[in-house]
Protein backbone atom coordinates (compact mmCIF):
# COMPACT_ATOMS: atom_id res chain seq x y z
CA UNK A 1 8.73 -7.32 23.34
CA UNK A 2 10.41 -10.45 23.22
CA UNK A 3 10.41 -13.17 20.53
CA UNK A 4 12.23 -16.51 19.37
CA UNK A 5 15.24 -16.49 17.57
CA UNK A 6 16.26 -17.09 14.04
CA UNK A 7 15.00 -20.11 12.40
CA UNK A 8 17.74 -22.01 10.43
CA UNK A 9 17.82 -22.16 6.85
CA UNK A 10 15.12 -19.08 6.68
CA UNK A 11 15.74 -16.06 4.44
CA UNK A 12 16.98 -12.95 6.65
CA UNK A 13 14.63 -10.72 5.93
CA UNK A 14 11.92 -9.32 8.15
CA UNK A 15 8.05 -9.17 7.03
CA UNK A 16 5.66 -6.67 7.98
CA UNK A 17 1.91 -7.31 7.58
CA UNK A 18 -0.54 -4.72 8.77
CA UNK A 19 -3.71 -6.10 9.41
CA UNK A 20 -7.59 -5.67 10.83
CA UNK A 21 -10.06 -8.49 10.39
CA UNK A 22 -7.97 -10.40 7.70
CA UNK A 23 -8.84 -14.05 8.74
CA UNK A 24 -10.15 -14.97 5.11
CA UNK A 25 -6.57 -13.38 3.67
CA UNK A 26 -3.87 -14.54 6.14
CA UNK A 27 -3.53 -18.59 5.75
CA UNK A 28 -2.88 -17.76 1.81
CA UNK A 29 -0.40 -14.61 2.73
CA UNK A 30 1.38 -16.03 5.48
CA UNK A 31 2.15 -19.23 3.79
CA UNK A 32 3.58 -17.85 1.06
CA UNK A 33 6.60 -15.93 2.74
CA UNK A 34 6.68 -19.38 4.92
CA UNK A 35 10.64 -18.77 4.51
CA UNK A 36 11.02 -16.01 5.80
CA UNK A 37 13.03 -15.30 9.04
CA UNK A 38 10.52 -13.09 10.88
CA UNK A 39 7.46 -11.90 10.33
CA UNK A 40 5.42 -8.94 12.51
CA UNK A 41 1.53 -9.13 12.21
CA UNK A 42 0.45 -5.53 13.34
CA UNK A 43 -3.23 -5.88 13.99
CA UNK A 44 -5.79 -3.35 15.01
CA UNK A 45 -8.08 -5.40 17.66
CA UNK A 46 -9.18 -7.52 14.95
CA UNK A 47 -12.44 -9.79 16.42
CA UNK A 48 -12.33 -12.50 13.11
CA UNK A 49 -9.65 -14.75 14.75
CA UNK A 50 -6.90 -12.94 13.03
CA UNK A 51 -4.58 -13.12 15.54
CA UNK A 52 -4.58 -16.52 16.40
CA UNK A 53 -4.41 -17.51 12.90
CA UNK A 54 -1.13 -15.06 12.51
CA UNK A 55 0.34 -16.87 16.27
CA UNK A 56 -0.55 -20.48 14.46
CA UNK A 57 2.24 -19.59 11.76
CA UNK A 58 4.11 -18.37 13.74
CA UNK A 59 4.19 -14.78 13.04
CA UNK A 60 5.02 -12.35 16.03
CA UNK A 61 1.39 -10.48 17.07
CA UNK A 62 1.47 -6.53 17.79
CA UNK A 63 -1.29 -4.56 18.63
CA UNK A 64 -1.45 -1.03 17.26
CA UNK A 65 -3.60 2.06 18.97
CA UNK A 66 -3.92 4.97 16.80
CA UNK A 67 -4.43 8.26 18.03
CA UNK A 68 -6.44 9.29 14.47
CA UNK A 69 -4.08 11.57 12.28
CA UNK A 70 -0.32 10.19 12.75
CA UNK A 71 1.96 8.01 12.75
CA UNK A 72 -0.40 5.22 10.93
CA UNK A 73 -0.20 1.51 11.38
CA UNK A 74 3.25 0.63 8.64
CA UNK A 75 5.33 3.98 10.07
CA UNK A 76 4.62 2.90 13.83
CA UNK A 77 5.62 -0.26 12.66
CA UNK A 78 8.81 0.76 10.91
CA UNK A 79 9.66 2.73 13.81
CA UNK A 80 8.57 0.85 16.86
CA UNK A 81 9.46 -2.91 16.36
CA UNK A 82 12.36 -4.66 17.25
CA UNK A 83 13.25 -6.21 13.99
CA UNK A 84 16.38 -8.50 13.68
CA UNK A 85 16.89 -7.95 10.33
CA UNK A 86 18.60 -5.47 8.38
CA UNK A 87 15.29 -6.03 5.37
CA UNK A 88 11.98 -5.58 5.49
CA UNK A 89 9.44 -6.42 3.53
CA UNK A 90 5.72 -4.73 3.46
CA UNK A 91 3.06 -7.11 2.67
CA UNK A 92 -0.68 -6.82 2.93
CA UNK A 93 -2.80 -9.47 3.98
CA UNK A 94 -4.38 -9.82 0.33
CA UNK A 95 -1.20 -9.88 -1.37
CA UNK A 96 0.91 -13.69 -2.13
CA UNK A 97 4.59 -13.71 -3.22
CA UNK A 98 5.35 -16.54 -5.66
CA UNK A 99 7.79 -19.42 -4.80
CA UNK A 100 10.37 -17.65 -6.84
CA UNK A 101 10.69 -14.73 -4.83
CA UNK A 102 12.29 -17.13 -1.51
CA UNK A 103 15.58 -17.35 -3.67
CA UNK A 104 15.63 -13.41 -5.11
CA UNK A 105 14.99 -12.29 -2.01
CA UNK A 106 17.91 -14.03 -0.08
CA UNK A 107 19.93 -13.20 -3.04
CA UNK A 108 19.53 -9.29 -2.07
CA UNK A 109 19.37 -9.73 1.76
CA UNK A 110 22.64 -11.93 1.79
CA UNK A 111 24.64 -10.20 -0.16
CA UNK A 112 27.30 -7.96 1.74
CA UNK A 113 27.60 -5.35 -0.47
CA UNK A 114 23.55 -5.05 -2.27
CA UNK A 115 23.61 -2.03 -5.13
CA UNK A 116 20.33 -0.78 -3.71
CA UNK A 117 19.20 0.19 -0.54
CA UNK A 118 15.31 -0.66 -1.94
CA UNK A 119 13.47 -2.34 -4.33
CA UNK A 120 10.36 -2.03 -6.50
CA UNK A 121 7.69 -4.81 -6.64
CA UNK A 122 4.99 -5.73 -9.47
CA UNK A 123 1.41 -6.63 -8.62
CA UNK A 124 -1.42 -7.63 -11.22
CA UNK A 125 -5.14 -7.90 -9.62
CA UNK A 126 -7.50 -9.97 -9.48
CA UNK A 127 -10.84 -8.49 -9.69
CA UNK A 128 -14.53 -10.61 -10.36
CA UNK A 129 -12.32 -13.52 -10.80
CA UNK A 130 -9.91 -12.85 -13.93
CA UNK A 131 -6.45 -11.76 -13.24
CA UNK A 132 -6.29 -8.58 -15.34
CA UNK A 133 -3.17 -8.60 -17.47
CA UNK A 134 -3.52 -4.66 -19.13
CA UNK A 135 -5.69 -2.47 -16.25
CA UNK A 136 -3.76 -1.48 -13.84
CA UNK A 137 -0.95 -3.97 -15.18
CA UNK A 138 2.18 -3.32 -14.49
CA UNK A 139 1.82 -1.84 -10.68
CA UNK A 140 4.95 -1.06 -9.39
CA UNK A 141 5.28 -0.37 -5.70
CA UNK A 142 8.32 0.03 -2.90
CA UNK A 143 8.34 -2.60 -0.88
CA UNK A 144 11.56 -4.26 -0.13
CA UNK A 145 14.20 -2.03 1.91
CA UNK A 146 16.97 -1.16 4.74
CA UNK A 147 14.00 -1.00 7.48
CA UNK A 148 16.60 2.11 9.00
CA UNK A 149 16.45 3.92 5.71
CA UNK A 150 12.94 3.80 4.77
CA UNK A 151 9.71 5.48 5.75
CA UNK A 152 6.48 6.35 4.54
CA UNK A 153 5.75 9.69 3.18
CA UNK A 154 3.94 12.08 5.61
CA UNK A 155 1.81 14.32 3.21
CA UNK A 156 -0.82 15.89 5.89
CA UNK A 157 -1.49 16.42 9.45
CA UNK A 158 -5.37 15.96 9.64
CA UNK A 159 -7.44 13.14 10.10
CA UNK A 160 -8.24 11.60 6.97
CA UNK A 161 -11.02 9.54 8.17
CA UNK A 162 -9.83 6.38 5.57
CA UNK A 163 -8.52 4.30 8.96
CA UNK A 164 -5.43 3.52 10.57
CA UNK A 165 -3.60 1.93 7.64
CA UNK A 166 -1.70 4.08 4.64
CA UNK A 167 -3.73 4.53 1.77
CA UNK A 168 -1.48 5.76 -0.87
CA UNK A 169 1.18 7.40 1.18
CA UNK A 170 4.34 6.05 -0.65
CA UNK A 171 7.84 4.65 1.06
CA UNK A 172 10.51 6.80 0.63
CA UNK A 173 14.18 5.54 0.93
CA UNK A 174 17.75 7.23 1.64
CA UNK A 175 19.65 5.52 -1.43
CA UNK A 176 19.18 4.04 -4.71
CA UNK A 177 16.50 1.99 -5.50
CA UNK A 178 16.23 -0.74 -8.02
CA UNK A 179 13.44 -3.29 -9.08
CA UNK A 180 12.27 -6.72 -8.16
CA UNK A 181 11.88 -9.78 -11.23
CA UNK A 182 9.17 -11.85 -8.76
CA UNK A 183 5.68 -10.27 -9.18
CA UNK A 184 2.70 -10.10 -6.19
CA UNK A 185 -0.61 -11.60 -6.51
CA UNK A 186 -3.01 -8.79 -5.44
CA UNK A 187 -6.41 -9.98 -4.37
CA UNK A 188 -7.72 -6.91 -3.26
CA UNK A 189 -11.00 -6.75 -4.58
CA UNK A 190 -13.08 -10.38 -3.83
CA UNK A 191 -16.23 -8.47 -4.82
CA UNK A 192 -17.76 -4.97 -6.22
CA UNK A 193 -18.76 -4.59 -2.43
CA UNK A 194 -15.65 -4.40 -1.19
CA UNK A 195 -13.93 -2.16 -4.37
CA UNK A 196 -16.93 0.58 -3.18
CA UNK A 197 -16.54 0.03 0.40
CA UNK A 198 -12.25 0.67 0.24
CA UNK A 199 -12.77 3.21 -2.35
CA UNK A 200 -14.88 5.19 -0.80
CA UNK A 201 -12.18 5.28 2.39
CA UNK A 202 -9.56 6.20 0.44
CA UNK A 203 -11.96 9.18 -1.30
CA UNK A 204 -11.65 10.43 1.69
CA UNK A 205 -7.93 10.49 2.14
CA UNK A 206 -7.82 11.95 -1.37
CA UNK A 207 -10.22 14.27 -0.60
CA UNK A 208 -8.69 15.76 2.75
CA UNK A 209 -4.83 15.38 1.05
CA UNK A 210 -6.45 17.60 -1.11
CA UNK A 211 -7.64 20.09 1.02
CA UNK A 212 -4.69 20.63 3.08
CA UNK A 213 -2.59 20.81 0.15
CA UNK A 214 -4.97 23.99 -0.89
CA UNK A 215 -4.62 25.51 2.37
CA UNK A 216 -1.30 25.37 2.96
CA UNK A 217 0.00 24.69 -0.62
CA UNK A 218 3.23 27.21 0.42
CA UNK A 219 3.91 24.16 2.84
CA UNK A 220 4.07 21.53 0.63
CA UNK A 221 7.84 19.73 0.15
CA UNK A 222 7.80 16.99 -2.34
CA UNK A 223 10.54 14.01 -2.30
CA UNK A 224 13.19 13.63 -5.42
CA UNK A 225 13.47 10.89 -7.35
CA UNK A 226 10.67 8.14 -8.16
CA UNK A 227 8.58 8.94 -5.40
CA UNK A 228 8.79 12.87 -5.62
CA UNK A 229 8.17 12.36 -9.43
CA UNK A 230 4.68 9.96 -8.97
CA UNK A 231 3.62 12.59 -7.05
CA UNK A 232 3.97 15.96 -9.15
CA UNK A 233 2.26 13.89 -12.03
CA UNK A 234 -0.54 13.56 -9.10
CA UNK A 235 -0.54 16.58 -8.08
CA UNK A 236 -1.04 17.88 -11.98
CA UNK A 237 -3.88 15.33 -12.65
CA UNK A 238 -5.77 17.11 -10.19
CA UNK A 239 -5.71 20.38 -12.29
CA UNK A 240 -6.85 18.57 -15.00
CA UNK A 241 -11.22 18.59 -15.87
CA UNK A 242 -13.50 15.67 -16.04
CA UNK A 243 -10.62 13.48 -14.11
CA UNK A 244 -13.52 10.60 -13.38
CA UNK A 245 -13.96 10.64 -17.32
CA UNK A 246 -10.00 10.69 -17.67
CA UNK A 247 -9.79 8.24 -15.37
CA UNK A 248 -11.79 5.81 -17.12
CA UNK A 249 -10.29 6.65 -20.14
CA UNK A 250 -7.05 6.24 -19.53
CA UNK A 251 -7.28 2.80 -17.39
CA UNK A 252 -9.33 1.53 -20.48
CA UNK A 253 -7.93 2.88 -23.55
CA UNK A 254 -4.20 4.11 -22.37
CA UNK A 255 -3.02 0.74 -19.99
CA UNK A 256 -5.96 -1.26 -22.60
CA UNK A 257 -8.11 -2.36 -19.91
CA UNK A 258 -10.43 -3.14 -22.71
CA UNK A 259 -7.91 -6.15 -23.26
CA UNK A 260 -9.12 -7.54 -19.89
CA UNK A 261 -12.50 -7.82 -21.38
CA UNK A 262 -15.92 -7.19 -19.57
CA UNK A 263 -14.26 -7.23 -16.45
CA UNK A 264 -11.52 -4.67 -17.60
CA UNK A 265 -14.59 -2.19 -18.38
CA UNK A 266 -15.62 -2.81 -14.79
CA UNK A 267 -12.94 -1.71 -13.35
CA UNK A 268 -11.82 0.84 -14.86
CA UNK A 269 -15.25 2.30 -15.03
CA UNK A 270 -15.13 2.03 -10.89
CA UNK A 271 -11.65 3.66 -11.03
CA UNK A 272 -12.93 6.69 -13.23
CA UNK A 273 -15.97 6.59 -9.86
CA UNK A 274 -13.59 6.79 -7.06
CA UNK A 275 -11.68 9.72 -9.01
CA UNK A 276 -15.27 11.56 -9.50
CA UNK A 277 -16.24 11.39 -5.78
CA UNK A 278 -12.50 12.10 -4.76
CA UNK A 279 -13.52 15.31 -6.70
CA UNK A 280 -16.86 15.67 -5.38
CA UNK A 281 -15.60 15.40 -1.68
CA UNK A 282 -12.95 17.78 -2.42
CA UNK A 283 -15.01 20.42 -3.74
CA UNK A 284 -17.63 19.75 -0.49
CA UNK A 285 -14.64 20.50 1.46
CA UNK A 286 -13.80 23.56 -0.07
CA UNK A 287 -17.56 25.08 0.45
CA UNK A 288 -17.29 23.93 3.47
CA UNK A 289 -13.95 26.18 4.44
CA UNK A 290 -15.56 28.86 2.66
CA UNK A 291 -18.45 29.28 4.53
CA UNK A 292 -16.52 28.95 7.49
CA UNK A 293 -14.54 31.58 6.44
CA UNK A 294 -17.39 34.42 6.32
């Protein structure tokens, strides 16, 4: 693969966006990391127009084929492209930085000796057209790091049938990790439609996680630190009963979704949904490996 050079006065960072079908999302996400020096567009055969909107701002186009349990689409990525930058930066195609971040980010990618090797980003959502200040609010993730140091966690080896994209696999990185002031702009949700559609995908990653980590629970290694910690407090939610009820309950009452009004109720009633058929498709599972089993 070969590519233009540095563009002067850019921020030397490089941005990954993972993308399939994203037309409606990329003029709004690519224009707001405008500054940066490189950005990879990793598309999977997308028939919208994505990638010529992604060439027309002059983000570098890479197709991805996956082969249906591993590596997915960000870990090929991290692995596989020739980035010129020591940083990279994972940002979906519904997700905006503000202004602000151009001058934090060069800030940390500039300076010779940085005191993390990663850092943590806010996002608050938008969902039915109010950006929801309580549910789900704040929403850390990991998405600023040493592209050598950094890869997504690896947590089964089966087809999860939620697509070629990680769902809620988390980066891990080899250092210290520290947090971001500049928050993202999630628009993840335009519409109920698409909340069930993606939710119901990633019930099925949760579902199948699940189930592997049942069968081969002996197997299971879990990561120190931030990382290894969101996941043990997983991992115990899913001993706990009525977890689409606790769900609910604790996107509306503990984080105050009901803050965020009729819309907060909304959501976090589809949240406390997507946790119920999580368990329902878990438990299907199970019957289903039992019966095999006689």
């Amino acid at each position: 693969m070969t590519f233009p050079c540095s563009r002067p006065g850019s921020v030397p960072v490089s941005v990954l966006i993972p993308i399939k079908n994203e037309a409606a999302n990329l003029p709004r996400c690519l224009a707001s990391v405008a500054w940066a020096d490189e950005i990879f567009v990793v598309d999977s055969s997308s028939s919208d127009g994505s990638q010529q909107i992604a060439e027309a701002h002059g983000a570098k186009v890479v197709q991805f084929e996956f082969n249906g349990i591993w590596p997915k689409k960000k870990n090929w990525a991290l692995e596989n492209l020739p980035f010129r930058n020591d940083w990279v930066f994972i940002l979906d195609a519904d997700e905006v930085l503000p202004p602000e971040t151009e001058a934090e980010f060069r800030a940390i990618v500039e300076n010779p000796n940085p005191p993390f090797e990663g850092y943590w980003i806010n996002r608050r959502f938008r969902f039915m057209g109010k950006w929801l200040k309580h549910a789900y609010y704040p929403n850390w993730n990991l998405r600023l790091f040493k592209h050598k140091l950094g890869r997504y966690e690896k947590l089964t080896h089966v087809n999860t049938q939620s697509g070629d994209n990680e769902v809620h696999e988390h980066v891990v990185v080899e250092g210290k990790t520290g947090y971001l002031k500049c928050e993202m702009d999630h628009f993840a949700f335009p519409s109920v439609d698409v909340f069930v559609e993606k939710h119901n995908r990633y019930s099925n990653w949760e579902s199948r996680v699940a189930l592997d980590r049942y069968l081969h629970a002996s197997e299971q290694h879990l990561q120190k630190g931030n990382v290894g910690l969101r996941r043990r407090l997983k991992q115990l939610s899913h001993r706990l009963p009525c977890r689409g009820l606790l769900r609910f309950l604790y996107v509306y009452f503990w984080q105050r979704g009901f803050l965020d009004g009729r819309e907060g109720y909304y959501f976090a009633r589809l949240h406390g949904f997507y946790e119920f058929l999580s368990v329902a498709k878990t438990y299907e599972l199970k019957k289903r490996e039992e019966l095999r089993g006689k």
